[in-house]
PDB file of N, CA and C in Angstrom:
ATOM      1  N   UNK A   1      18.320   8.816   9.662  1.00  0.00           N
ATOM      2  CA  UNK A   1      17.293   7.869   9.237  1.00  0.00           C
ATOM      3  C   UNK A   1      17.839   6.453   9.442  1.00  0.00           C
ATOM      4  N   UNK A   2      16.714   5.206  10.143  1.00  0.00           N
ATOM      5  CA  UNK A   2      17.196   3.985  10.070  1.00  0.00           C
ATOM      6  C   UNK A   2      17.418   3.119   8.912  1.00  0.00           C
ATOM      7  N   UNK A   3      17.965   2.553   8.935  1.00  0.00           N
ATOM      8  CA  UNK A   3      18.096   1.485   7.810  1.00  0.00           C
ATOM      9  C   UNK A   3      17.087   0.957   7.459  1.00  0.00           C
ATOM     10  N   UNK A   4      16.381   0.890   7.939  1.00  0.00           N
ATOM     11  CA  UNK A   4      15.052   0.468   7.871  1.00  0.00           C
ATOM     12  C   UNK A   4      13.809   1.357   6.914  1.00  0.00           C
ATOM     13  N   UNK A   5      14.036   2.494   7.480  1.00  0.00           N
ATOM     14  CA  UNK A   5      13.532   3.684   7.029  1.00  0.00           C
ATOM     15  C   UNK A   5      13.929   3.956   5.856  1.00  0.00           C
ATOM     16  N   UNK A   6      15.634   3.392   5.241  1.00  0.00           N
ATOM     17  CA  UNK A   6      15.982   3.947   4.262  1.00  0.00           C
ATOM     18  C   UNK A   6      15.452   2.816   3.038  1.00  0.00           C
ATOM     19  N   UNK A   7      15.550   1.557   3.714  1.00  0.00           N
ATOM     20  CA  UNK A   7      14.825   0.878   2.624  1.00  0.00           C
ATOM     21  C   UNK A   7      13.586   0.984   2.281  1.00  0.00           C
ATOM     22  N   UNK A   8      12.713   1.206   3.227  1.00  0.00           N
ATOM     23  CA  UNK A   8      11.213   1.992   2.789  1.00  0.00           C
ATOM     24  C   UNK A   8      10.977   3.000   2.115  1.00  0.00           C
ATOM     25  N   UNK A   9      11.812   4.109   2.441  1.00  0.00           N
ATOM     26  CA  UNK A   9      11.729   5.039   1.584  1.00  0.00           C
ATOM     27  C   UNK A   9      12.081   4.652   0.172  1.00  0.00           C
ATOM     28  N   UNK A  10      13.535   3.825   0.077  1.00  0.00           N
ATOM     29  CA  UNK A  10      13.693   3.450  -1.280  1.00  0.00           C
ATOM     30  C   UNK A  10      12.116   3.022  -2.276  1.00  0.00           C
ATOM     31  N   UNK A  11      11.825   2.127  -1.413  1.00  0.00           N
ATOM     32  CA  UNK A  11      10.593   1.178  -1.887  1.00  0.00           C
ATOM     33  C   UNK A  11       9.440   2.340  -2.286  1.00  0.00           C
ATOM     34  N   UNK A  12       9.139   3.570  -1.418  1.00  0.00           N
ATOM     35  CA  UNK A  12       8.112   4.216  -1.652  1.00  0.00           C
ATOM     36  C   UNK A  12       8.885   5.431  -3.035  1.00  0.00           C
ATOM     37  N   UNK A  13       9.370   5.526  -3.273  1.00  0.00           N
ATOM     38  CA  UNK A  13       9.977   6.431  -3.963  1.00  0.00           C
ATOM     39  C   UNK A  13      10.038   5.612  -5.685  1.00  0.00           C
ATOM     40  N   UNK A  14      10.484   4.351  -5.231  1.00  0.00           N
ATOM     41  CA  UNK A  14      10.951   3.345  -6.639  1.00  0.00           C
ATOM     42  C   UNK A  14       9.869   2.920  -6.985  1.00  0.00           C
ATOM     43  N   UNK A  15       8.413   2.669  -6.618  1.00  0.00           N
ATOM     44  CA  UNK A  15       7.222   2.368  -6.909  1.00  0.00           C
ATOM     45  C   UNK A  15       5.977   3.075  -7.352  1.00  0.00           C
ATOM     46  N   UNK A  16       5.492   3.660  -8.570  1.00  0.00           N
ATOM     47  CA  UNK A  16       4.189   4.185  -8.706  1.00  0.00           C
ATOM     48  C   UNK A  16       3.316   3.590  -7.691  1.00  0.00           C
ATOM     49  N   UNK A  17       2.584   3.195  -7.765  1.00  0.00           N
ATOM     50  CA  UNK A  17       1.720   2.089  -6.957  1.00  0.00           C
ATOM     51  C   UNK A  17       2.343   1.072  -5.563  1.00  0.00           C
ATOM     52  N   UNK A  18       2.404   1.571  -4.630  1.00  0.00           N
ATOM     53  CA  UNK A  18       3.320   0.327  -3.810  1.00  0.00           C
ATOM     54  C   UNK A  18       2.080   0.131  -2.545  1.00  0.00           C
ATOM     55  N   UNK A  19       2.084  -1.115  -2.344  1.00  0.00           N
ATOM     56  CA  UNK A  19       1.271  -1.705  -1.586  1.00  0.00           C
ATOM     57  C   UNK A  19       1.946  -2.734  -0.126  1.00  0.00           C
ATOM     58  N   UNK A  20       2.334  -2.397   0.934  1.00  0.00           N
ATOM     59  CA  UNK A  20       2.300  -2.603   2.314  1.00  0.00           C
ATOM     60  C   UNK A  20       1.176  -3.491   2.582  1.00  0.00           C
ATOM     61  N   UNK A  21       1.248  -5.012   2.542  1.00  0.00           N
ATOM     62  CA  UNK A  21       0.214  -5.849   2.999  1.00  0.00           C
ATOM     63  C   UNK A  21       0.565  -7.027   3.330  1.00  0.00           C
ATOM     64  N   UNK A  22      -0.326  -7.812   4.040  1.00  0.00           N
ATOM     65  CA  UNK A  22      -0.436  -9.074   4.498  1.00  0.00           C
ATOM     66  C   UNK A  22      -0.350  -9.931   3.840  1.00  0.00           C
ATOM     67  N   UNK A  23       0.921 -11.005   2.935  1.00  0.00           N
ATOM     68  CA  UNK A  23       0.273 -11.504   1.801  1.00  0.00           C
ATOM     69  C   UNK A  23       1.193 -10.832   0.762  1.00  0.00           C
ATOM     70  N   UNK A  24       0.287 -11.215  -0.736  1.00  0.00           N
ATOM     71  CA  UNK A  24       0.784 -10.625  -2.110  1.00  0.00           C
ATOM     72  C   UNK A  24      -0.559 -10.272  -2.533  1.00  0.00           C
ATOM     73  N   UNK A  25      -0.330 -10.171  -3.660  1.00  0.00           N
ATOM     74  CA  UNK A  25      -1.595  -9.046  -4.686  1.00  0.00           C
ATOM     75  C   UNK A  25      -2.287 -10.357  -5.107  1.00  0.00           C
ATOM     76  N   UNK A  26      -1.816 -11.434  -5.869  1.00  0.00           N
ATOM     77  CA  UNK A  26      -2.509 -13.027  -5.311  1.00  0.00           C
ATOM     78  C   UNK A  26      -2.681 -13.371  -4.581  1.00  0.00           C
ATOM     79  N   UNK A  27      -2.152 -13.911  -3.398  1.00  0.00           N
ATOM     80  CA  UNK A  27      -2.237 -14.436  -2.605  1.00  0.00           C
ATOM     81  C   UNK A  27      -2.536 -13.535  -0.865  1.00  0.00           C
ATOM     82  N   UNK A  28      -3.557 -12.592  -1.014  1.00  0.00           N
ATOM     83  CA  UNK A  28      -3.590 -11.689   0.006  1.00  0.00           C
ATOM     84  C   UNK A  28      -3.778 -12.503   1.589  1.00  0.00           C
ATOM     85  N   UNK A  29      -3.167 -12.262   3.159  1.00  0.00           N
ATOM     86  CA  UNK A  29      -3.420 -13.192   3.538  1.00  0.00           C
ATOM     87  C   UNK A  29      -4.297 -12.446   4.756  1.00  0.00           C
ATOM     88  N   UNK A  30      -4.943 -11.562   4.741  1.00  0.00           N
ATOM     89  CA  UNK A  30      -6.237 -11.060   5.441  1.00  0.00           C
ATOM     90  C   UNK A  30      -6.806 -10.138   4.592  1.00  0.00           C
ATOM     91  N   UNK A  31      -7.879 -10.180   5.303  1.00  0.00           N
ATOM     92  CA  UNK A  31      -9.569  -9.433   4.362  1.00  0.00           C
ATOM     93  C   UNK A  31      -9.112  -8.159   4.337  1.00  0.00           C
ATOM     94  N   UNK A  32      -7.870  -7.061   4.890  1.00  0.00           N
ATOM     95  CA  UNK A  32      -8.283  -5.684   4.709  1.00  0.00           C
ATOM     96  C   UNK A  32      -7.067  -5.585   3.497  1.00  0.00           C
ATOM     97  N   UNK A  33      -6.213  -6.903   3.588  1.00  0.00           N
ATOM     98  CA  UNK A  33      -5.376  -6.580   2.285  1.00  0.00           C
ATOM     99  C   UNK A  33      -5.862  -7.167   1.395  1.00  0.00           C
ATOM    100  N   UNK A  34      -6.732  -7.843   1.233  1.00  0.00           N
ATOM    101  CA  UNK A  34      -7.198  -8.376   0.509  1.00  0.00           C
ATOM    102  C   UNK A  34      -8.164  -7.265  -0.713  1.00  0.00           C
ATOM    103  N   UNK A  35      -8.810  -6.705   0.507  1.00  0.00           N
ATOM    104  CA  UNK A  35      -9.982  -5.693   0.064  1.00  0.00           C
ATOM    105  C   UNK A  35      -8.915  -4.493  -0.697  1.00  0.00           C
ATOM    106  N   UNK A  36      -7.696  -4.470   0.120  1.00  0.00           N
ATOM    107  CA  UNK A  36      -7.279  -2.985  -0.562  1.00  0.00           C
ATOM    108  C   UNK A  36      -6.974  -3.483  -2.502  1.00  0.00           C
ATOM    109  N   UNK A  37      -6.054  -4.831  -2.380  1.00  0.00           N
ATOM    110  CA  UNK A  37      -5.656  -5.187  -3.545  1.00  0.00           C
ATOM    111  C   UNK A  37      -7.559  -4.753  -4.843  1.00  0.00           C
ATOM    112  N   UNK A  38      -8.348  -5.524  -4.187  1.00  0.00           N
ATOM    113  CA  UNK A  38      -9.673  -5.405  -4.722  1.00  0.00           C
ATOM    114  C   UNK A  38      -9.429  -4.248  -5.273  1.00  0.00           C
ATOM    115  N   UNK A  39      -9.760  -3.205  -4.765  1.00  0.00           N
ATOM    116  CA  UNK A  39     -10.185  -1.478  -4.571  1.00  0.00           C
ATOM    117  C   UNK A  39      -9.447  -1.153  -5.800  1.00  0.00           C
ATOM    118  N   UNK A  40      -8.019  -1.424  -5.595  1.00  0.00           N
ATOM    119  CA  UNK A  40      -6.777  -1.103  -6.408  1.00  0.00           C
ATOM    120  C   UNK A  40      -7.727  -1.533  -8.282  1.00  0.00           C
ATOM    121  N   UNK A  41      -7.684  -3.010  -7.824  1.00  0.00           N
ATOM    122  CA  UNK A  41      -8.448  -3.695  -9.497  1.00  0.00           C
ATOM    123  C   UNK A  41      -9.622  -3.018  -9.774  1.00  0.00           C
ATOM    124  N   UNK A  42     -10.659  -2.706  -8.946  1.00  0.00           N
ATOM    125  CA  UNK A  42     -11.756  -2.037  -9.376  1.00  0.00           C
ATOM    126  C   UNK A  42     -11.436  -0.429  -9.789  1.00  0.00           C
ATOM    127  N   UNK A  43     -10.365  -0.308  -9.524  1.00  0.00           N
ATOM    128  CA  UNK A  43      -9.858   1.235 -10.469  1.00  0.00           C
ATOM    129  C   UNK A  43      -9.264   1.258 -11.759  1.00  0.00           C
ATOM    130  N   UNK A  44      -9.395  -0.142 -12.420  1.00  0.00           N
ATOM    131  CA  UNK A  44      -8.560  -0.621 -13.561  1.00  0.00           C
ATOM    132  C   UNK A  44      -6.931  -0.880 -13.342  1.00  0.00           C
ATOM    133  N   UNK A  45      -6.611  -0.760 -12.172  1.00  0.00           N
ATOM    134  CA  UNK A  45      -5.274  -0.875 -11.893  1.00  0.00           C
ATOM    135  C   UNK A  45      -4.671  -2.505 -12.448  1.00  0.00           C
ATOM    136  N   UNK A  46      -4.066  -2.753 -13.172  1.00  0.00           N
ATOM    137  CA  UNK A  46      -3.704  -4.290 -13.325  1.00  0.00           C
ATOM    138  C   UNK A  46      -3.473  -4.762 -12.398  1.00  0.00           C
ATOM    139  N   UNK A  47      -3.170  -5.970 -12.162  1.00  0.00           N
ATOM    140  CA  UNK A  47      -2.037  -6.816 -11.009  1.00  0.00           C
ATOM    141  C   UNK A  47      -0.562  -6.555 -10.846  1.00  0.00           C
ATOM    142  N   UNK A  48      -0.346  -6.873 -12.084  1.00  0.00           N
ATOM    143  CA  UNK A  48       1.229  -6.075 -12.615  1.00  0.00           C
ATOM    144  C   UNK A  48       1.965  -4.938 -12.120  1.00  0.00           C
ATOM    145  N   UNK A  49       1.047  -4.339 -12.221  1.00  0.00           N
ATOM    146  CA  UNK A  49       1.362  -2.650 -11.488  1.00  0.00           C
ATOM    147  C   UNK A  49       1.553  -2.733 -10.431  1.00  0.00           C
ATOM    148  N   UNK A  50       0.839  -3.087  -9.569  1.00  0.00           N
ATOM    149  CA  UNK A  50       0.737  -2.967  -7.801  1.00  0.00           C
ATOM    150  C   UNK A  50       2.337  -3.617  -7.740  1.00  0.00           C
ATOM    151  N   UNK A  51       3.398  -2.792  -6.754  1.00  0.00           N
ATOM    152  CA  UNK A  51       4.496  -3.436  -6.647  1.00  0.00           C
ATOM    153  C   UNK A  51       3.538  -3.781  -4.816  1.00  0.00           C
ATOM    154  N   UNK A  52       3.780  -4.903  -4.463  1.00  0.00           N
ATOM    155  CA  UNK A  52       3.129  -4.972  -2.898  1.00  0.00           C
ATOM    156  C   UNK A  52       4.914  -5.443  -2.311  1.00  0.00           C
ATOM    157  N   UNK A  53       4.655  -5.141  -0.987  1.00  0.00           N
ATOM    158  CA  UNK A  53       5.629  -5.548   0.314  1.00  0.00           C
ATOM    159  C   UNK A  53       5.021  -6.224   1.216  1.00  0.00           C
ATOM    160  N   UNK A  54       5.619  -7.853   1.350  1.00  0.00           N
ATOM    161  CA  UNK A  54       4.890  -8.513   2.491  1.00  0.00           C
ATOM    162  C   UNK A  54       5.543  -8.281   3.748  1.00  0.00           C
ATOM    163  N   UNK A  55       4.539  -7.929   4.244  1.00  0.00           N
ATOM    164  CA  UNK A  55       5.357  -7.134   5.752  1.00  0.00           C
ATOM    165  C   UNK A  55       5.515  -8.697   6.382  1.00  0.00           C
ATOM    166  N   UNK A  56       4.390  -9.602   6.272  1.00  0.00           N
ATOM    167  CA  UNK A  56       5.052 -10.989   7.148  1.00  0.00           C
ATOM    168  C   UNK A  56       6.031 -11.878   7.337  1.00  0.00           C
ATOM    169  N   UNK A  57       7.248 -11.067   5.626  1.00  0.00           N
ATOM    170  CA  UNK A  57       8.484 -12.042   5.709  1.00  0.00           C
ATOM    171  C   UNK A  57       9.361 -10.952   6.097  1.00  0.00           C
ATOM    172  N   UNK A  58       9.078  -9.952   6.809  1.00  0.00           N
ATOM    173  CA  UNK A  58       9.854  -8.699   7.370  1.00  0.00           C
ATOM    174  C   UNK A  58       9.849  -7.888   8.612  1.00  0.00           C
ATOM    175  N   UNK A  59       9.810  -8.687   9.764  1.00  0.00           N
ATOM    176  CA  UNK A  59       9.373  -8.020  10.777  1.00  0.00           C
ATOM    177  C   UNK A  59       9.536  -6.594  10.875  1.00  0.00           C
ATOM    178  N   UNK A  60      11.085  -6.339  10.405  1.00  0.00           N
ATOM    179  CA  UNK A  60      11.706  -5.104  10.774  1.00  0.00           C
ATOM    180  C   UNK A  60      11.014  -4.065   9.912  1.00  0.00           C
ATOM    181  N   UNK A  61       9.993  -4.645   8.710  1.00  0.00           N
ATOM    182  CA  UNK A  61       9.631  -3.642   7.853  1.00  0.00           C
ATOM    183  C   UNK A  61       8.153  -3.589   8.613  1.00  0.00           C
ATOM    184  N   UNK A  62       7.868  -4.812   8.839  1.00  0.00           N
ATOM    185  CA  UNK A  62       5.941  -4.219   9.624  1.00  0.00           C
ATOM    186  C   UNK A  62       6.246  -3.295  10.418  1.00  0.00           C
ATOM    187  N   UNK A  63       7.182  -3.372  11.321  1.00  0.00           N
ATOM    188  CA  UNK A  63       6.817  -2.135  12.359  1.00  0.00           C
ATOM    189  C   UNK A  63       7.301  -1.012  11.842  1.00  0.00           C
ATOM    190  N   UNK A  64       8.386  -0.639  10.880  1.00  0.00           N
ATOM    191  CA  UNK A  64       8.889   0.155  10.373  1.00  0.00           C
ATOM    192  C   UNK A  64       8.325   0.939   9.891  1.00  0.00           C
ATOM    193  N   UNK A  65       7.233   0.068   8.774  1.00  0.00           N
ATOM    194  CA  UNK A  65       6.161   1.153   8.204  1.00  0.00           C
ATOM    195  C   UNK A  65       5.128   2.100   9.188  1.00  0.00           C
ATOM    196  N   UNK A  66       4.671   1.838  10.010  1.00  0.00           N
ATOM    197  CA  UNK A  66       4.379   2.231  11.301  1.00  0.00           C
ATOM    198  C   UNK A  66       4.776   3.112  11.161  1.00  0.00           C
ATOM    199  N   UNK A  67       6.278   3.224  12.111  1.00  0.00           N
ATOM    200  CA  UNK A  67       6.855   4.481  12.106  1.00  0.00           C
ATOM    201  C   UNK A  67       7.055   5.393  10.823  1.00  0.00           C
ATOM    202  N   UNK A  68       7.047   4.880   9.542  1.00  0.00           N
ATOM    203  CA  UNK A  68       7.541   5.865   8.419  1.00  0.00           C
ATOM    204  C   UNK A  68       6.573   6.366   8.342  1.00  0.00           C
ATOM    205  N   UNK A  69       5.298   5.883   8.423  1.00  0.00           N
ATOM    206  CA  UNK A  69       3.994   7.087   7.971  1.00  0.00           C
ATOM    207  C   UNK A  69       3.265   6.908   8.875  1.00  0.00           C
ATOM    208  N   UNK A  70       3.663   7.039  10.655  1.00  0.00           N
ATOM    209  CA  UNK A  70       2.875   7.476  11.623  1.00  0.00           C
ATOM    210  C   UNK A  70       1.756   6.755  11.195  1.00  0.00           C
ATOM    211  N   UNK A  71       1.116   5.489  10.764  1.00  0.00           N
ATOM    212  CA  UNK A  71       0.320   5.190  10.581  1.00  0.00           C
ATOM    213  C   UNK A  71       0.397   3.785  11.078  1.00  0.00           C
ATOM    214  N   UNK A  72      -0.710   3.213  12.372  1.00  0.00           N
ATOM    215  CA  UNK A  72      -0.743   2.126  13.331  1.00  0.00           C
ATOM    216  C   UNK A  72      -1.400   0.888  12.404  1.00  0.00           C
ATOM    217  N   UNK A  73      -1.703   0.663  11.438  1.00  0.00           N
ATOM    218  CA  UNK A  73      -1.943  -0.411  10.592  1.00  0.00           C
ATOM    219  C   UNK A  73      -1.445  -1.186   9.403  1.00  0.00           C
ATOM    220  N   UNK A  74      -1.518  -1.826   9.055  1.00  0.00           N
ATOM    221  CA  UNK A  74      -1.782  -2.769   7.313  1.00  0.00           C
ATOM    222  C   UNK A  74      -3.029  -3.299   6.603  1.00  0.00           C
ATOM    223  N   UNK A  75      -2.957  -2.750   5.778  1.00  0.00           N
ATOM    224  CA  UNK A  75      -2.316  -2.387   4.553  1.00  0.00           C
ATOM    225  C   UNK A  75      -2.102  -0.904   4.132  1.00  0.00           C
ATOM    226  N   UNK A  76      -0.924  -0.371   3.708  1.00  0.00           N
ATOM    227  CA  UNK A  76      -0.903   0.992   3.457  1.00  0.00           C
ATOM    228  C   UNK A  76      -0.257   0.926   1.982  1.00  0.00           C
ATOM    229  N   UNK A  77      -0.707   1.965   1.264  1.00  0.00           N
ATOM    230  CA  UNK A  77      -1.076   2.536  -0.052  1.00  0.00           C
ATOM    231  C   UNK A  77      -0.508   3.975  -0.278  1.00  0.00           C
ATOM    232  N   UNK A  78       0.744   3.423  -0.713  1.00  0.00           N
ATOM    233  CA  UNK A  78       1.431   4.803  -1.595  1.00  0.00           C
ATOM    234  C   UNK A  78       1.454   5.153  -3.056  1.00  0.00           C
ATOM    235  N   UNK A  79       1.055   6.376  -3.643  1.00  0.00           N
ATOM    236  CA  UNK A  79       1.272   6.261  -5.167  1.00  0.00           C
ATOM    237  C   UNK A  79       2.026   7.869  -5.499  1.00  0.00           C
ATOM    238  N   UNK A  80       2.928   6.993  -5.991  1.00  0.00           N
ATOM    239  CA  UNK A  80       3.871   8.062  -6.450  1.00  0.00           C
ATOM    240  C   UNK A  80       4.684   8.952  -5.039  1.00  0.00           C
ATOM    241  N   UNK A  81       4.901   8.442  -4.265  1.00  0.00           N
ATOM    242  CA  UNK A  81       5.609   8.466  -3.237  1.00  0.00           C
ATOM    243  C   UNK A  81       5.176   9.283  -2.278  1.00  0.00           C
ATOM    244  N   UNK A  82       3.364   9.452  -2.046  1.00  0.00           N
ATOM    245  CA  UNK A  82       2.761   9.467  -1.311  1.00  0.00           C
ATOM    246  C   UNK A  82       1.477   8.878  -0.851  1.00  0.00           C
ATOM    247  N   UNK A  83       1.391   8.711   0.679  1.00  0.00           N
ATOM    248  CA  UNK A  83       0.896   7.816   1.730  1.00  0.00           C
ATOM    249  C   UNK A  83      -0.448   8.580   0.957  1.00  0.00           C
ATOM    250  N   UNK A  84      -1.146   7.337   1.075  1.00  0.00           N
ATOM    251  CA  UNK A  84      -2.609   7.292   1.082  1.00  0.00           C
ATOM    252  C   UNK A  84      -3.953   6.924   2.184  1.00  0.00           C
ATOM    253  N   UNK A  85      -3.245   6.248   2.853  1.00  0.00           N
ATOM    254  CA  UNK A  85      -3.905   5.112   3.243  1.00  0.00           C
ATOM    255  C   UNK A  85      -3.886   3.810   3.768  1.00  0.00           C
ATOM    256  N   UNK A  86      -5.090   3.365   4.528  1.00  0.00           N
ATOM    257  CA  UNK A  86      -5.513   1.811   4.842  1.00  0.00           C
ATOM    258  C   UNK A  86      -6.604   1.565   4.176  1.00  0.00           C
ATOM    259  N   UNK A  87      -6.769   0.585   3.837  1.00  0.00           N
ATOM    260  CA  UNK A  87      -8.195  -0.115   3.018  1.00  0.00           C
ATOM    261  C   UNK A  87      -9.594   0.657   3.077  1.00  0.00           C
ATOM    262  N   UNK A  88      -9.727   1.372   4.155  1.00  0.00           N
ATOM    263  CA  UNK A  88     -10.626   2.212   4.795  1.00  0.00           C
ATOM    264  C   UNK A  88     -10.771   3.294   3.845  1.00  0.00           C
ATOM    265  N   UNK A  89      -9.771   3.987   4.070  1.00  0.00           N
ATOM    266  CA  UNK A  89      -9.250   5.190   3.901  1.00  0.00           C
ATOM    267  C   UNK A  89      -9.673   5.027   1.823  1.00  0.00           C
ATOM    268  N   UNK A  90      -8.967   3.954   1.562  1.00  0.00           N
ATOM    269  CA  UNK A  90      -8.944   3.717   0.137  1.00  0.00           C
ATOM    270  C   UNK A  90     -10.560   3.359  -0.191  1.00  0.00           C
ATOM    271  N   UNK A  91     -11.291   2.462   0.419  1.00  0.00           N
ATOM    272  CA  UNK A  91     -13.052   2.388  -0.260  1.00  0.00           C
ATOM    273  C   UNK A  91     -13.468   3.471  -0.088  1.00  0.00           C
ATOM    274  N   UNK A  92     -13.239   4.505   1.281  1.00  0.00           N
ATOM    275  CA  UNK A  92     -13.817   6.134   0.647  1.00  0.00           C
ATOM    276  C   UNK A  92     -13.483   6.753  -0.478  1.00  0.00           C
ATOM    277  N   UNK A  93     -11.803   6.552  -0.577  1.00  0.00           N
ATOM    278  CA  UNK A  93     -11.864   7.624  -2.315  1.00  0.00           C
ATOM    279  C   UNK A  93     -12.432   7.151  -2.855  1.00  0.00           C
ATOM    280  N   UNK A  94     -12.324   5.389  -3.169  1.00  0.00           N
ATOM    281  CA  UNK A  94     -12.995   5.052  -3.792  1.00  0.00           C
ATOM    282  C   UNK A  94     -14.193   5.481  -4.696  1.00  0.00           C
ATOM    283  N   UNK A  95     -15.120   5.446  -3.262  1.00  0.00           N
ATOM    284  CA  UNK A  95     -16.389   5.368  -3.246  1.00  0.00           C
ATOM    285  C   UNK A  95     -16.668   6.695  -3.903  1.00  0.00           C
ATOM    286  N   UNK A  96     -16.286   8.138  -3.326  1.00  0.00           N
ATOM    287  CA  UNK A  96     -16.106   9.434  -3.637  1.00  0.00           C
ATOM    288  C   UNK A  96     -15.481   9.967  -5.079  1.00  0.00           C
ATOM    289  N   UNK A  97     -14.853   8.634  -5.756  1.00  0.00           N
ATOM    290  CA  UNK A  97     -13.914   9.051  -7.134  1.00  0.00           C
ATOM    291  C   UNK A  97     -12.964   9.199  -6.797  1.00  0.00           C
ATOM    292  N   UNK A  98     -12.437   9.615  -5.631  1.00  0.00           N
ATOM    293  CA  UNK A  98     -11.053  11.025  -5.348  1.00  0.00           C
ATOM    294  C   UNK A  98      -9.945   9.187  -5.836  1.00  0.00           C
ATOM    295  N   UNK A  99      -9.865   8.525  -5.507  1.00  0.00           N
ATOM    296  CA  UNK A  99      -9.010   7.103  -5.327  1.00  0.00           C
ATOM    297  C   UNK A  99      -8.221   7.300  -6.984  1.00  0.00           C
ATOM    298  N   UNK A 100      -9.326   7.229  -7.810  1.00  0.00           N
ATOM    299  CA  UNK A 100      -9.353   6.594  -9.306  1.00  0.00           C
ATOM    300  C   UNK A 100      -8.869   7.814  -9.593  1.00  0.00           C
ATOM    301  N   UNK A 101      -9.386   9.278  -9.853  1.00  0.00           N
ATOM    302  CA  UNK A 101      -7.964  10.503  -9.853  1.00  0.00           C
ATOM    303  C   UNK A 101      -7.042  10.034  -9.533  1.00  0.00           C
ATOM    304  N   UNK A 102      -6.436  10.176  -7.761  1.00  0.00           N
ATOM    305  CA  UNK A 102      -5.091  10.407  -7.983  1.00  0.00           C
ATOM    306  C   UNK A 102      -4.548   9.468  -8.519  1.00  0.00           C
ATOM    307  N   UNK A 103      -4.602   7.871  -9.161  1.00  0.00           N
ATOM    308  CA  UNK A 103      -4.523   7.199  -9.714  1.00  0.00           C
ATOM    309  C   UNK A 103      -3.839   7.742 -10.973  1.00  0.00           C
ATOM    310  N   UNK A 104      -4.779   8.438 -11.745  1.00  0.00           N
ATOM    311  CA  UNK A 104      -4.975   8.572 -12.997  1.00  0.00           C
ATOM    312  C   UNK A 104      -3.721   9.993 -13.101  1.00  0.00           C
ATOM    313  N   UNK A 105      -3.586  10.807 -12.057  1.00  0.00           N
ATOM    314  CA  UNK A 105      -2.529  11.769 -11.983  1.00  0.00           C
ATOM    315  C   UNK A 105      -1.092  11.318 -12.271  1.00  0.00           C
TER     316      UNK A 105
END
């Protein structure tokens, strides 16, 4: 595993809630991280909670995440040290309930 990989994993493992985005949980700095942080609050999730990772002060971690969960975008959404998701992915559970479960698991 890369070094890279190993600090991600750290991060996904050490975080209930960990958030991969553009930005912070204030200060989001595009609409799909923006929207995910949203999604997150409209599940009662505090601010507090969300640990987020700005991939823009980390090159080696934007593309990294990529590779750690085979997944070609940002923002991605782990809870409890599994991959969920992009913003997409998250307004369907949403929308469906399934989001606010595994939440609540």
């Amino acid at each position: 595993m890369s070094d890279v990989h190993q600090r991600i994993d750290q991060l996904v493992k050490s975080n209930d809630i960990l958030l991969f985005m553009k930005g912070s949980a204030s200060f989001p700095q595009c609409g799909f991280s923006g929207r995910a942080v949203q999604i997150l609050k409209a599940c009662g999730v505090e601010q507090d909670k969300i640990a987020t990772v700005n991939v823009l002060e980390d090159a080696e971690i934007r593309q990294g995440i990529k590779d750690y969960s085979q997944w070609p975008t940002i923002p991605q959404l782990y809870i409890k040290g599994e991959f969920i998701g992009g913003s997409d992915i998250m307004m369907e559970m949403y929308e469906s309930g399934e989001l606010q479960k595994v939440l609540a698991a």
